[in-house]
N, C-alpha and C. Protein backbone atom coordinates (compact mmCIF):
# COMPACT_ATOMS: atom_id res chain seq x y z
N UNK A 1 18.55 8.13 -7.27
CA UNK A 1 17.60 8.60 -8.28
C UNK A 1 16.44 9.31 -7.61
N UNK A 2 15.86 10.18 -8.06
CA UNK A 2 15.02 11.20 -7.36
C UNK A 2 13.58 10.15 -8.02
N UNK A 3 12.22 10.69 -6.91
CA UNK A 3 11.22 10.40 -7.13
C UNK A 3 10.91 10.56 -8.44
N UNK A 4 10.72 11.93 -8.91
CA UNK A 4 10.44 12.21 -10.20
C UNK A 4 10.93 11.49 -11.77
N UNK A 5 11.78 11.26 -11.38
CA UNK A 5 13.15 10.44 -12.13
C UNK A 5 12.57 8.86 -12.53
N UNK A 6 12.20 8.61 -10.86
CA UNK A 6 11.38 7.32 -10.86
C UNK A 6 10.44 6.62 -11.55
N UNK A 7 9.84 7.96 -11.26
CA UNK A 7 8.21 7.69 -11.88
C UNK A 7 8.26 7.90 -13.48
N UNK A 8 9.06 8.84 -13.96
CA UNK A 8 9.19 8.49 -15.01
C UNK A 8 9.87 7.03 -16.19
N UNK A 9 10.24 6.80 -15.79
CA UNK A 9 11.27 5.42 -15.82
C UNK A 9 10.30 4.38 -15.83
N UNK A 10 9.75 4.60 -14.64
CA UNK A 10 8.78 3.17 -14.40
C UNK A 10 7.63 3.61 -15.44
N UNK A 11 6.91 5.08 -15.54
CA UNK A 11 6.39 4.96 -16.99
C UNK A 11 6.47 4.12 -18.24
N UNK A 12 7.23 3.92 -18.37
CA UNK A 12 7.99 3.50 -19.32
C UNK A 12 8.35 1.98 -19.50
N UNK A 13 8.10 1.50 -18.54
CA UNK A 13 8.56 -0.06 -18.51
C UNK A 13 7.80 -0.86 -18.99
N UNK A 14 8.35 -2.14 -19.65
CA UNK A 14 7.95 -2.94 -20.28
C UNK A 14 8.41 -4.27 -19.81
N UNK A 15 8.07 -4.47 -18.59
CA UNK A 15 9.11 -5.63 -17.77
C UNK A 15 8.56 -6.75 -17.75
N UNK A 16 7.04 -6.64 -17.44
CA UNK A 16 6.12 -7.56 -17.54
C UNK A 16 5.01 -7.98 -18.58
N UNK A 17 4.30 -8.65 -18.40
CA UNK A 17 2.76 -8.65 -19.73
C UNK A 17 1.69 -7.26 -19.56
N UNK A 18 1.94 -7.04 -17.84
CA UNK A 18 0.75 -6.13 -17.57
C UNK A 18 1.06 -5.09 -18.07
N UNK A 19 2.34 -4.68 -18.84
CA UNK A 19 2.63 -3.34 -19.79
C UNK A 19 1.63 -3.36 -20.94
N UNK A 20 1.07 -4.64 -21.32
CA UNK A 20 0.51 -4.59 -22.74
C UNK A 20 -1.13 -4.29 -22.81
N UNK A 21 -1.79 -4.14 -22.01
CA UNK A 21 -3.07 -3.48 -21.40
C UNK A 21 -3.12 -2.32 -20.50
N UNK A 22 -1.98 -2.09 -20.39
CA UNK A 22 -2.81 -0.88 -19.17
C UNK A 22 -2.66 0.18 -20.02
N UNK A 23 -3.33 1.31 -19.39
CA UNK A 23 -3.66 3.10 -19.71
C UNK A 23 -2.73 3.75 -19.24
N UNK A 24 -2.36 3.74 -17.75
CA UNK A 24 -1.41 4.74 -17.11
C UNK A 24 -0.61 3.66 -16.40
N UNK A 25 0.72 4.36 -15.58
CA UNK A 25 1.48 3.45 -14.48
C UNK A 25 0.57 4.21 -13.61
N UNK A 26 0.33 3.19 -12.65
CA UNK A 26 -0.21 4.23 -11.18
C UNK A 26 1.33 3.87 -10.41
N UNK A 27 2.01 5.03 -10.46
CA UNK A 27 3.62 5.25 -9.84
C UNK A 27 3.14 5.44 -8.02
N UNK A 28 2.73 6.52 -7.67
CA UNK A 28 2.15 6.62 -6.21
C UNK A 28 1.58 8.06 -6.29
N UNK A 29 1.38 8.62 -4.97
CA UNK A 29 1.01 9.82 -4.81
C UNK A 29 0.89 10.25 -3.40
N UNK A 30 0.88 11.86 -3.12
CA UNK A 30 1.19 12.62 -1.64
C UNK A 30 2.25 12.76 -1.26
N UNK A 31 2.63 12.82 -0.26
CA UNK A 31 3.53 13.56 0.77
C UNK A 31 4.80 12.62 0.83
N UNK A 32 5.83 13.13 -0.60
CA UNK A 32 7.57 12.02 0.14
C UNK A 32 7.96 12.03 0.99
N UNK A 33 7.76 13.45 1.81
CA UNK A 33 8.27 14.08 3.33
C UNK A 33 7.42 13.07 4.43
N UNK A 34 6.60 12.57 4.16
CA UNK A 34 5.57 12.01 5.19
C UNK A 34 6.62 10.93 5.65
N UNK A 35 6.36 10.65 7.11
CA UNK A 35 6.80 9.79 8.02
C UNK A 35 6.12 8.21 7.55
N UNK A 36 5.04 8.91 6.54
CA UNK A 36 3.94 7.21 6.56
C UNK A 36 3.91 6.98 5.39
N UNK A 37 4.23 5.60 4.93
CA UNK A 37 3.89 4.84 3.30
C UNK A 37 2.66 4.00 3.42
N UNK A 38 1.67 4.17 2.87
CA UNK A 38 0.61 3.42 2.63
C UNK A 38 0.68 2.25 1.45
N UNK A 39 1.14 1.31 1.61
CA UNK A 39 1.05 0.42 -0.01
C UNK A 39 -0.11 -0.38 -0.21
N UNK A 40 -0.39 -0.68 -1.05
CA UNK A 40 -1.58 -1.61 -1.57
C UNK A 40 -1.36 -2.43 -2.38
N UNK A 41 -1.77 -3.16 -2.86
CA UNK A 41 -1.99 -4.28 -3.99
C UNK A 41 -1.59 -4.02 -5.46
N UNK A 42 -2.31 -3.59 -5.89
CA UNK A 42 -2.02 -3.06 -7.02
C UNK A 42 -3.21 -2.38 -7.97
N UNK A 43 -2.98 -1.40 -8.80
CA UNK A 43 -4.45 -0.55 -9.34
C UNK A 43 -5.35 -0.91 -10.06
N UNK A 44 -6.48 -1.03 -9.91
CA UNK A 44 -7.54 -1.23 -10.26
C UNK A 44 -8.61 -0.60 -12.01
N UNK A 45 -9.85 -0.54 -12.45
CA UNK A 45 -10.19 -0.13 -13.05
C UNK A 45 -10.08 1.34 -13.02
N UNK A 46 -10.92 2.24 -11.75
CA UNK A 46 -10.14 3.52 -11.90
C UNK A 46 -9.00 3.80 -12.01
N UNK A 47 -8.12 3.47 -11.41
CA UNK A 47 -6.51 3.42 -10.81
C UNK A 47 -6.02 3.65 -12.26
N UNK A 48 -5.98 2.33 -13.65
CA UNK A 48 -5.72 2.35 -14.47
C UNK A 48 -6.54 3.99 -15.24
N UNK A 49 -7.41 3.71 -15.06
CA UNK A 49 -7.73 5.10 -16.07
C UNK A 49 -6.79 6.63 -15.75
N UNK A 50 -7.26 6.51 -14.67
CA UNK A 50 -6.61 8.15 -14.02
C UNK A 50 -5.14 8.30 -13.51
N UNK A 51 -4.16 6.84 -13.23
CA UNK A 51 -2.56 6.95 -12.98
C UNK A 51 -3.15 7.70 -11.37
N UNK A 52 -3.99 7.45 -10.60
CA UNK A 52 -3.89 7.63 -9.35
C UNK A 52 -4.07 6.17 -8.68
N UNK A 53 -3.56 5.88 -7.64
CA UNK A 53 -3.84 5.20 -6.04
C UNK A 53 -4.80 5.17 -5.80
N UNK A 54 -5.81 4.10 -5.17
CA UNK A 54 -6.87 4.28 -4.64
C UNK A 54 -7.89 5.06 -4.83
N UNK A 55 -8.65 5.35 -6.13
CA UNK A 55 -9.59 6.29 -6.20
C UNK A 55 -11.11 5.99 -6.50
N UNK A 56 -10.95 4.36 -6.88
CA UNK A 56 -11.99 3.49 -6.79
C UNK A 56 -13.46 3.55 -5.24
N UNK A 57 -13.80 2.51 -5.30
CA UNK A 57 -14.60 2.76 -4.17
C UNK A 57 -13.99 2.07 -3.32
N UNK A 58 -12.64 1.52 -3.32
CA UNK A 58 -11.85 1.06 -1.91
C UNK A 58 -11.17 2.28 -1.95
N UNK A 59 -10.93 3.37 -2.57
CA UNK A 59 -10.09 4.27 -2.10
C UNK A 59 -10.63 5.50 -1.59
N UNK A 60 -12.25 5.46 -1.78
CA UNK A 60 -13.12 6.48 -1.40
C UNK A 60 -13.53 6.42 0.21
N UNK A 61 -13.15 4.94 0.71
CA UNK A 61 -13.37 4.30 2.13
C UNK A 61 -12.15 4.87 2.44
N UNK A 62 -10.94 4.41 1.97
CA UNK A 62 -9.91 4.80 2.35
C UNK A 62 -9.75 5.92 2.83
N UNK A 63 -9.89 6.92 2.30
CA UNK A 63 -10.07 8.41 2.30
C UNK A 63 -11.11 8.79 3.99
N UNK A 64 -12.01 7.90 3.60
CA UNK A 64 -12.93 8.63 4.80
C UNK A 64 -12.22 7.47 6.06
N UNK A 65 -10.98 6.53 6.09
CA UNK A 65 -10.74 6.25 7.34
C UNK A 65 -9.37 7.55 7.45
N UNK A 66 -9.14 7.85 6.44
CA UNK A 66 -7.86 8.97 6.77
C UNK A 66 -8.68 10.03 7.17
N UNK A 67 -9.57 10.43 6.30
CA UNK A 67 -10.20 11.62 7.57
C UNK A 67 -10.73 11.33 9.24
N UNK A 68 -10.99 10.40 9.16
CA UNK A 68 -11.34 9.79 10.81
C UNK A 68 -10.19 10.01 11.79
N UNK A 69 -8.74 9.78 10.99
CA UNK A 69 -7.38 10.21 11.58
C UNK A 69 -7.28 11.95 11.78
N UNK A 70 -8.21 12.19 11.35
CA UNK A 70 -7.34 13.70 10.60
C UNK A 70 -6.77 13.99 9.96
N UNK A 71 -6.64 13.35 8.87
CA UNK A 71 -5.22 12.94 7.75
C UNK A 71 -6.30 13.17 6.12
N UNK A 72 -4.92 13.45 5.47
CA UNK A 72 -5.89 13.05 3.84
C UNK A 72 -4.69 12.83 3.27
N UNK A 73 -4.51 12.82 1.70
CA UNK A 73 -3.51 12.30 1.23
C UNK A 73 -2.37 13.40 0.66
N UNK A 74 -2.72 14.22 1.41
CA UNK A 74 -1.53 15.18 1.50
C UNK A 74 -0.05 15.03 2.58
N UNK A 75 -1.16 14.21 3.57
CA UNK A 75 -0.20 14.35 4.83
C UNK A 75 0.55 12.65 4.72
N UNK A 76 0.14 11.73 3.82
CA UNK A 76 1.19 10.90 3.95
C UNK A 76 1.59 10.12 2.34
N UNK A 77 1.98 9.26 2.07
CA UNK A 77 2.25 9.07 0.65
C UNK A 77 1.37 7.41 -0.09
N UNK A 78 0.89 7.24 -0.77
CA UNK A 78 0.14 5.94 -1.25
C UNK A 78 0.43 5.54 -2.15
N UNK A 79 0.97 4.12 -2.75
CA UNK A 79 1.15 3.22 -3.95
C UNK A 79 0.77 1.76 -3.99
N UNK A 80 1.38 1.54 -4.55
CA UNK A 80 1.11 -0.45 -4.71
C UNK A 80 2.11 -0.82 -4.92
N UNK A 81 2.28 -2.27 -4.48
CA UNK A 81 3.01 -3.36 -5.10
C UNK A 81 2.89 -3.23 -6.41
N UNK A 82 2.29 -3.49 -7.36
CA UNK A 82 2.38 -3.36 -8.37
C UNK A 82 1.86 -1.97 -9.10
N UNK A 83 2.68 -1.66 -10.19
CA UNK A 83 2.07 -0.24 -10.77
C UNK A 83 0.98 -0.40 -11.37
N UNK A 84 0.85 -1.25 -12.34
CA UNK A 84 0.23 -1.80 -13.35
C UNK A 84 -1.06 -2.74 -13.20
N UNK A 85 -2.22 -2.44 -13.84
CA UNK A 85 -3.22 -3.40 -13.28
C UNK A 85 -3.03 -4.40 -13.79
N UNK A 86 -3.63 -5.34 -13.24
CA UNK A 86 -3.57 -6.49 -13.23
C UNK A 86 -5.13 -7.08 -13.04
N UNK A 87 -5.34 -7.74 -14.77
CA UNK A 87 -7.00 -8.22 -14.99
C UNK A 87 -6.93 -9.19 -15.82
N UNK A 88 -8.09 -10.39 -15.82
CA UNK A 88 -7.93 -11.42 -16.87
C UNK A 88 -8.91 -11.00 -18.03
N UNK A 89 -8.28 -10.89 -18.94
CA UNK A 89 -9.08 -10.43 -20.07
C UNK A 89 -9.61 -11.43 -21.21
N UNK A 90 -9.88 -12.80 -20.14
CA UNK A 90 -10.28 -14.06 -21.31
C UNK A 90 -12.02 -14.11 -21.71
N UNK A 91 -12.26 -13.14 -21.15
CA UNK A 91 -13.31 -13.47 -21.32
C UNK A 91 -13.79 -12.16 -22.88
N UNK A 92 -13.10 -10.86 -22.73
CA UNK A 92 -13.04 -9.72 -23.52
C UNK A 92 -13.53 -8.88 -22.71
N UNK A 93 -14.16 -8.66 -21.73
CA UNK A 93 -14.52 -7.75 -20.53
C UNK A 93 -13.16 -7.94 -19.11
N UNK A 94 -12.41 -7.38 -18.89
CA UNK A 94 -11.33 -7.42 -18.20
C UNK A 94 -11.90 -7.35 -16.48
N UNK A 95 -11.34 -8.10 -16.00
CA UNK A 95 -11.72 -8.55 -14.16
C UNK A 95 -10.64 -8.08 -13.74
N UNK A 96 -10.47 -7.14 -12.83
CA UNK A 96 -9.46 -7.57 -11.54
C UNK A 96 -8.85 -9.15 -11.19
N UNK A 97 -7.96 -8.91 -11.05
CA UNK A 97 -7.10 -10.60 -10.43
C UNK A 97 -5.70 -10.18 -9.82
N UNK A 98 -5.41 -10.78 -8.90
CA UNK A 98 -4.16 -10.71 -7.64
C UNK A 98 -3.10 -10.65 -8.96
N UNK A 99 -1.76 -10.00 -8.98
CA UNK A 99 -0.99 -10.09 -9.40
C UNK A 99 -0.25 -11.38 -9.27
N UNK A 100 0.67 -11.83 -10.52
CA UNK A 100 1.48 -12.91 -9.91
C UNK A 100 2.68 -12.78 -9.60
N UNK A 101 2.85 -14.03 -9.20
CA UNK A 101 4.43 -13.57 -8.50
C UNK A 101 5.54 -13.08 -9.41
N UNK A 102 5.49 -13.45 -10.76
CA UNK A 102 6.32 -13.27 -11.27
C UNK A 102 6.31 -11.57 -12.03
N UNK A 103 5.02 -11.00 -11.87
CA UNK A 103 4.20 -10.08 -11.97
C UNK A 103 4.95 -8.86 -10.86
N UNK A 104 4.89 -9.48 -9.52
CA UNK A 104 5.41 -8.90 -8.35
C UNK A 104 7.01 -8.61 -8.29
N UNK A 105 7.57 -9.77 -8.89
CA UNK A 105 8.80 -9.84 -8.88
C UNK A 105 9.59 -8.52 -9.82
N UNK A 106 8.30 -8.42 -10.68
CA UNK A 106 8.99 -7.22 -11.95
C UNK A 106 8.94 -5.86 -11.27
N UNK A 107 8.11 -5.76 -10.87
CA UNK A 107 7.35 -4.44 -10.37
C UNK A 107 8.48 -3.40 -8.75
N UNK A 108 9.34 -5.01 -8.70
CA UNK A 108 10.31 -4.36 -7.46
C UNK A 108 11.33 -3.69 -7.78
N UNK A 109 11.44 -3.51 -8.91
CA UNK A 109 12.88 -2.66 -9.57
C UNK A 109 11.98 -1.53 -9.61
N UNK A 110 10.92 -0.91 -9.36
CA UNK A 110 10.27 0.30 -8.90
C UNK A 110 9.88 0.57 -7.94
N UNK A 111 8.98 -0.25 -6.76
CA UNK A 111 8.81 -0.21 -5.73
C UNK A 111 10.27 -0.12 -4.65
N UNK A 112 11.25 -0.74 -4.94
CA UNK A 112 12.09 -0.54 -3.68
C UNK A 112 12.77 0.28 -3.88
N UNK A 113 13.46 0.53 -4.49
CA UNK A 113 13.85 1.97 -4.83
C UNK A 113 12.70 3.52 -4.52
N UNK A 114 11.53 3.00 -5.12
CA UNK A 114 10.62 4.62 -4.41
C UNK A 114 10.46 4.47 -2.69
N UNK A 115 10.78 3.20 -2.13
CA UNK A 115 10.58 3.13 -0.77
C UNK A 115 11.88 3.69 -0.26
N UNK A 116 13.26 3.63 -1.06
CA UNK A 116 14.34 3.64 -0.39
C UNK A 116 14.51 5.36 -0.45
N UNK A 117 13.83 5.68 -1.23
CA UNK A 117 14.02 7.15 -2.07
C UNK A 117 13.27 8.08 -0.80
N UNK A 118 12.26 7.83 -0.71
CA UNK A 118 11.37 8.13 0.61
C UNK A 118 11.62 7.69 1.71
N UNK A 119 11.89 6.83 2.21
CA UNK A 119 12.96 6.30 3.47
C UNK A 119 11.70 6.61 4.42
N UNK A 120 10.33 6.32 4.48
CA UNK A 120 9.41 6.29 5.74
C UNK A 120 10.15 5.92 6.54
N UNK A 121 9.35 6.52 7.80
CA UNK A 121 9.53 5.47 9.22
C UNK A 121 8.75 4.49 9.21
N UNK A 122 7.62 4.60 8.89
CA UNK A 122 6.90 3.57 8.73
C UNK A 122 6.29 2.99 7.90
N UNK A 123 5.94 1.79 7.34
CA UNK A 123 5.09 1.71 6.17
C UNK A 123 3.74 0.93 6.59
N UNK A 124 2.85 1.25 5.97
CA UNK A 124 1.38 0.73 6.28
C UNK A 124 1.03 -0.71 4.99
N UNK A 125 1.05 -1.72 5.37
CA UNK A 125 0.69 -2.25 3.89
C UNK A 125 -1.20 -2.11 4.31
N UNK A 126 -1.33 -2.16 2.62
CA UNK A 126 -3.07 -2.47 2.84
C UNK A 126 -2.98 -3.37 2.38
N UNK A 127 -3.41 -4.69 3.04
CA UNK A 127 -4.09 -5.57 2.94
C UNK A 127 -3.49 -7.27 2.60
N UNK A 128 -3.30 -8.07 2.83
CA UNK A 128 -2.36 -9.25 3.13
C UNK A 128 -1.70 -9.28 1.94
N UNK A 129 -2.03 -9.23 0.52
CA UNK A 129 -1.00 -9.01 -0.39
C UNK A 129 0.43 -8.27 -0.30
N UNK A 130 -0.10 -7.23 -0.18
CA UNK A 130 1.00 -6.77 0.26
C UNK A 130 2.01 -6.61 1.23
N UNK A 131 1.74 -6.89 2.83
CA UNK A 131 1.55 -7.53 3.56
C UNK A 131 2.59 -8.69 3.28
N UNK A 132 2.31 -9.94 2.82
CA UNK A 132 2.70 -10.99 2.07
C UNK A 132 4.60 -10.31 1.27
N UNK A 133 4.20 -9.08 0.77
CA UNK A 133 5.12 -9.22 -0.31
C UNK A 133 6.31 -8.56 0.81
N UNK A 134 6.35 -7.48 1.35
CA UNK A 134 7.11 -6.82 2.58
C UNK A 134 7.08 -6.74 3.60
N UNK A 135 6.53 -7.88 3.82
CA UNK A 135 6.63 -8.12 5.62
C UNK A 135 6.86 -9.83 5.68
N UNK A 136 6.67 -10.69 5.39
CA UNK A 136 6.80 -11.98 5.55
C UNK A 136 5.67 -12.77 4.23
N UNK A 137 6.14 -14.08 3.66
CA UNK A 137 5.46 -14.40 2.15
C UNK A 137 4.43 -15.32 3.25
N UNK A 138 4.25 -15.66 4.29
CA UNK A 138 3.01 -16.36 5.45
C UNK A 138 2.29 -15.60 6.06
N UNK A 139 2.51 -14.18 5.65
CA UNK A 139 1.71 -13.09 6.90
C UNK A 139 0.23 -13.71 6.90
N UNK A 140 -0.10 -13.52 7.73
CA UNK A 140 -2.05 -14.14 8.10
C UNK A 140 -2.16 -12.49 8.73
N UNK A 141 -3.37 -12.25 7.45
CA UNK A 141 -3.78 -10.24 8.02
C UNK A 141 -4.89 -10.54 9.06
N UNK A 142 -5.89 -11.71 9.28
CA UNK A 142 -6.78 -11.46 10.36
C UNK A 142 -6.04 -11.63 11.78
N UNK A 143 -5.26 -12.35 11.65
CA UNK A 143 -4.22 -12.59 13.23
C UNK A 143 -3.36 -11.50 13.28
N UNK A 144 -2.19 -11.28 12.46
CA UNK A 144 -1.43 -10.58 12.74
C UNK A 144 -1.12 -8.79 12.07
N UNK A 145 -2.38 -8.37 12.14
CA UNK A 145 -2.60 -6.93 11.92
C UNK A 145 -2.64 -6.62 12.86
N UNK A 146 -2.02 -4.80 12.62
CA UNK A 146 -2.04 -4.22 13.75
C UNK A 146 -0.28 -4.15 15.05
N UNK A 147 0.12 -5.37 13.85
CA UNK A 147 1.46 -5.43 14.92
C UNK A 147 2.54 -4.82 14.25
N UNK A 148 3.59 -4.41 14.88
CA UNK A 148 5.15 -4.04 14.49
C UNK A 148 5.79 -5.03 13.81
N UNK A 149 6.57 -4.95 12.75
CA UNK A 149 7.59 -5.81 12.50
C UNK A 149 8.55 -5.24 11.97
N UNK A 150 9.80 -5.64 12.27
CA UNK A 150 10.88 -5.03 11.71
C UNK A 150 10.98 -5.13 10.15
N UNK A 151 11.88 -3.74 9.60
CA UNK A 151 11.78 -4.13 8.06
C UNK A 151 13.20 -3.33 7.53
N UNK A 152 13.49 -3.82 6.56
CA UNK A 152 14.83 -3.58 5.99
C UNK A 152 14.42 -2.31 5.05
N UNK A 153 13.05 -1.86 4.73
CA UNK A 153 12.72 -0.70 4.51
C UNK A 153 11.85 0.59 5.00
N UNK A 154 11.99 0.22 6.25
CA UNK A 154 11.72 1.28 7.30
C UNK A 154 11.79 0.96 8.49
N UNK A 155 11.60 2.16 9.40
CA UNK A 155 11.66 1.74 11.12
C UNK A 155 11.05 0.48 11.35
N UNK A 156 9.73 0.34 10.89
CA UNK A 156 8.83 -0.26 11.83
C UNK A 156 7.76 -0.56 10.60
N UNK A 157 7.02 -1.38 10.22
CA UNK A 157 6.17 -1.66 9.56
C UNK A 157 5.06 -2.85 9.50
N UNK A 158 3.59 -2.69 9.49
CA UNK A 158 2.76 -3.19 10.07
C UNK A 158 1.41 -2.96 8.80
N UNK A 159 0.33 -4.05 9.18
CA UNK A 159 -0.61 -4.32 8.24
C UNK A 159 -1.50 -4.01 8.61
N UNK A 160 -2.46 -3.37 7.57
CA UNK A 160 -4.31 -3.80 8.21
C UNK A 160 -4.84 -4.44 6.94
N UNK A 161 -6.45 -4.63 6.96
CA UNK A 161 -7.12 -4.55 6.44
C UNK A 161 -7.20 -3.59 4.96
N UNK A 162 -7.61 -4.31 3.81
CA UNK A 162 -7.90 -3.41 2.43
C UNK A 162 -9.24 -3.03 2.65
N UNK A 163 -9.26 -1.96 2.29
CA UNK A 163 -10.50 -1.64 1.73
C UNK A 163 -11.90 -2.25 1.54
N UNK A 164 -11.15 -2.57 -0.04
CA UNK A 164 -11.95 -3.56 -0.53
C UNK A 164 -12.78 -4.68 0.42
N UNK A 165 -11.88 -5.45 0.74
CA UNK A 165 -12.16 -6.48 1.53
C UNK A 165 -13.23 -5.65 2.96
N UNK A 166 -13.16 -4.47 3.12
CA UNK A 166 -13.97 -4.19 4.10
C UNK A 166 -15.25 -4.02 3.65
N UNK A 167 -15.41 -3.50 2.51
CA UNK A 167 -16.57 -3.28 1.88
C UNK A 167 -17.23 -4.86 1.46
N UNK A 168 -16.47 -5.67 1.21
CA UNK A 168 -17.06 -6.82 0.71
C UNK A 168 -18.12 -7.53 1.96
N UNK A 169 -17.70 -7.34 3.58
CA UNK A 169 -17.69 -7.85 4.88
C UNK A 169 -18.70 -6.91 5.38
N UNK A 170 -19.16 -5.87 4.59
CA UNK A 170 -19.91 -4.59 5.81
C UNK A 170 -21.49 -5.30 5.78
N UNK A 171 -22.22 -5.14 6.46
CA UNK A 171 -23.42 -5.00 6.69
C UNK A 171 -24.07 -4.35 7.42
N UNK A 172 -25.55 -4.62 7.81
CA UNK A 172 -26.20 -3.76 8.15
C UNK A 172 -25.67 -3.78 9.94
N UNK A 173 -25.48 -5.06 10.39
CA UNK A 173 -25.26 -5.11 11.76
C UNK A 173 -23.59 -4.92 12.01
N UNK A 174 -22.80 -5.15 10.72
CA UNK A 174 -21.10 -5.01 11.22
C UNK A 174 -20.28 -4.01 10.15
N UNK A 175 -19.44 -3.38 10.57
CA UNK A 175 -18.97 -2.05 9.64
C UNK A 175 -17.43 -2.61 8.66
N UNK A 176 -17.44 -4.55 9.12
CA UNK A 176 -16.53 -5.05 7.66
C UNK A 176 -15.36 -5.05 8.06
N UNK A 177 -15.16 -4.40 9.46
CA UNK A 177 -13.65 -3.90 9.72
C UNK A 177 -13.08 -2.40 9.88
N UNK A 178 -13.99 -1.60 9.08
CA UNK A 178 -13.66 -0.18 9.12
C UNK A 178 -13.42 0.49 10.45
N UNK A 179 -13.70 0.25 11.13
CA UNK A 179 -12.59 0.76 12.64
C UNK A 179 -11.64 0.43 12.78
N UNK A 180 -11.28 -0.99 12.87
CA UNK A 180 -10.20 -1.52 12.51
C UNK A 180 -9.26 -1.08 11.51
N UNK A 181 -9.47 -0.52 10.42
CA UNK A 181 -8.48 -0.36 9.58
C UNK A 181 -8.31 1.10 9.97
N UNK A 182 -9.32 2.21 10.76
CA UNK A 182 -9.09 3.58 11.05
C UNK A 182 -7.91 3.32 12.20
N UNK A 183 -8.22 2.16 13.50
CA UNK A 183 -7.17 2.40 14.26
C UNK A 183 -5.92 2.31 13.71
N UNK A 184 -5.82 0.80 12.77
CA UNK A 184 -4.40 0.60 12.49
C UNK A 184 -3.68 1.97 11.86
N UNK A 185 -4.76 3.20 11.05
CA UNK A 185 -3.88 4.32 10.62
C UNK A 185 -3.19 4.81 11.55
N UNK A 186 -4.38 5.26 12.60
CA UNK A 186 -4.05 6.28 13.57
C UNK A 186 -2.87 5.60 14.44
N UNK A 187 -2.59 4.23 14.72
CA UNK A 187 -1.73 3.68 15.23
C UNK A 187 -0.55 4.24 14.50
N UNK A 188 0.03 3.57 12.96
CA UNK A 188 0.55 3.99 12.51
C UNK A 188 1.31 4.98 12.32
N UNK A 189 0.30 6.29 12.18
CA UNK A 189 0.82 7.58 12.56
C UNK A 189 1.12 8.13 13.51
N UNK A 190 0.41 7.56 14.56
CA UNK A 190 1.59 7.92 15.45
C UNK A 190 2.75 7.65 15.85
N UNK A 191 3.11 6.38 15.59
CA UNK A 191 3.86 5.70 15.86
C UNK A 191 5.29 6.56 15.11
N UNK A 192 4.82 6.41 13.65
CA UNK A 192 5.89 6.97 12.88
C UNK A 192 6.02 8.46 12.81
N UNK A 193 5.40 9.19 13.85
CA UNK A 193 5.96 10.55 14.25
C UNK A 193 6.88 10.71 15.93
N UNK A 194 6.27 9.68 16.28
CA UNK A 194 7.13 8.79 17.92
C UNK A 194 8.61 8.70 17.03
N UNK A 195 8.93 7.86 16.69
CA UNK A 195 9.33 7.59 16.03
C UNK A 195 10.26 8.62 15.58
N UNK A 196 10.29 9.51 14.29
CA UNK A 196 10.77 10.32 13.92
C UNK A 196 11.17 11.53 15.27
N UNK A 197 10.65 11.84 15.91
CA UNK A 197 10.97 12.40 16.42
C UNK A 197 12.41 12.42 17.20
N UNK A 198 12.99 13.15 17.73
CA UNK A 198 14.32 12.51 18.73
C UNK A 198 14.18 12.17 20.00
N UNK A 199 14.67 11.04 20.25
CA UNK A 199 14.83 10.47 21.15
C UNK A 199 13.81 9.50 21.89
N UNK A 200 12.83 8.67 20.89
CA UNK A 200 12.25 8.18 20.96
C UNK A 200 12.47 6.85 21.01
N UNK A 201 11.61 5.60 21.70
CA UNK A 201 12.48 4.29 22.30
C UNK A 201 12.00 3.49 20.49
N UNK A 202 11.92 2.54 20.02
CA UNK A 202 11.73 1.92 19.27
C UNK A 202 10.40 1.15 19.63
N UNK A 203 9.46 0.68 18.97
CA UNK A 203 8.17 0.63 18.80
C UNK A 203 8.24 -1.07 19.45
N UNK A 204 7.13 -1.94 20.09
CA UNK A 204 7.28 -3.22 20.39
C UNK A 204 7.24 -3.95 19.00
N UNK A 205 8.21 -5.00 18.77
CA UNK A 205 8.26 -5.57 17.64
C UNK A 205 7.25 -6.79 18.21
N UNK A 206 7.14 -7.71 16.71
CA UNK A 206 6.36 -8.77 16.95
C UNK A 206 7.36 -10.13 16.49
N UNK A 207 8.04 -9.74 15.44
CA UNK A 207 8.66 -10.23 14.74
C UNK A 207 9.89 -10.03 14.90
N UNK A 208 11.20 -10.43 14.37
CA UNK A 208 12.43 -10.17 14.23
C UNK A 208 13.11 -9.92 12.90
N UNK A 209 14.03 -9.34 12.28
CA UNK A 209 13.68 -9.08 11.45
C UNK A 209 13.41 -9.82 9.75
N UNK A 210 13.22 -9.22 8.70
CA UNK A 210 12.52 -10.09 7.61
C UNK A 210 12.99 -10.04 6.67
């Protein structure tokens, strides 16, 4: 099934509860050709309004660690674990809240298929959720970011830091992580143009595979 195909389809779904509040699917966005998948969590208050990725103020950080690479979101591709936001609306003012599992579980009859469809070399998760969902359900992101692990949907795939969570951590004396999450790009990308390229050795794993 082609991307386009995809995204339409998953438009359309009604698999879970989070179909019955949201505005748009945020499906993904950028470059299918890109060597690099960026995933995240799942979309947020902007996210929901506009059917884009990251455009919030974790995705405005985001942006300025991809320019730190030299990169913007042309040159590689961005989505979520989940399409659909995910907020508790008990109060009548709607919050952000982690998706659930059973939430997650729906959302993979779109996600693995757009991963298989795109076939990265590498995938980037942002941030232990996700992390959690395609790389191991124990990942720990302050220990084990930054490393290789094998994956049944790409070469090589590895975690950093969200956004969010960097902004929550910044202050006046510490930057929250934001270097940290610029190296893990630039790691990343290179890696998954090493990588792509021919005749390149395979990346140090950390893990075996998952």
């Amino acid at each position: 099934m082609s991307l386009d195909l995809l995204s339409v389809r998953a438009a359309e779904c009604v698999g879970c509860r989070l179909s019955e509040r949201r505005t748009n699917v945020v499906f993904g966005e950028g470059n299918p050709q890109s060597p690099l998948v960026l995933v995240g969590e799942g979309p947020g208050e902007e996210e929901d309004k506009t059917g884009r990725p990251f455009v919030g103020r974790a995705g405005q950080l985001l942006d300025r660690a991809l320019a730190e690479c030299s990169l913007d979101r042309t040159q590689v591709y961005i989505c979520n674990t989940v399409k659909c936001r995910a907020a508790d609306w008990s109060t009548g003012k709607p919050r952000n809240r982690p998706p659930s599992e059973d939430e997650v579980a729906a959302c993979r009859q779109w996600l693995l298929p757009q991963l298989a469809t795109i076939a990265p070399t590498v995938i980037l998760c942002i941030g232990a959720p996700s992390a959690k969902n395609l790389i191991k359900p124990d990942f720990r992101i302050t220990k084990e970011r930054g490393g290789f692990f094998r994956s049944r949907y790409s070469r090589a795939i590895m975690a950093t830091l969200h956004p969010a969570y960097i902004l929550r951590q910044n202050s006046a004396t510490y930057d929250g992580g934001f270097s940290l999450l610029v190296e893990d790009i630039a790691k990343a990308w290179r890696t998954a143009n090493e990588l792509r390229a021919a005749g390149k050795v395979e990346p140090t794993f950390v893990e075996v595979d998952v």
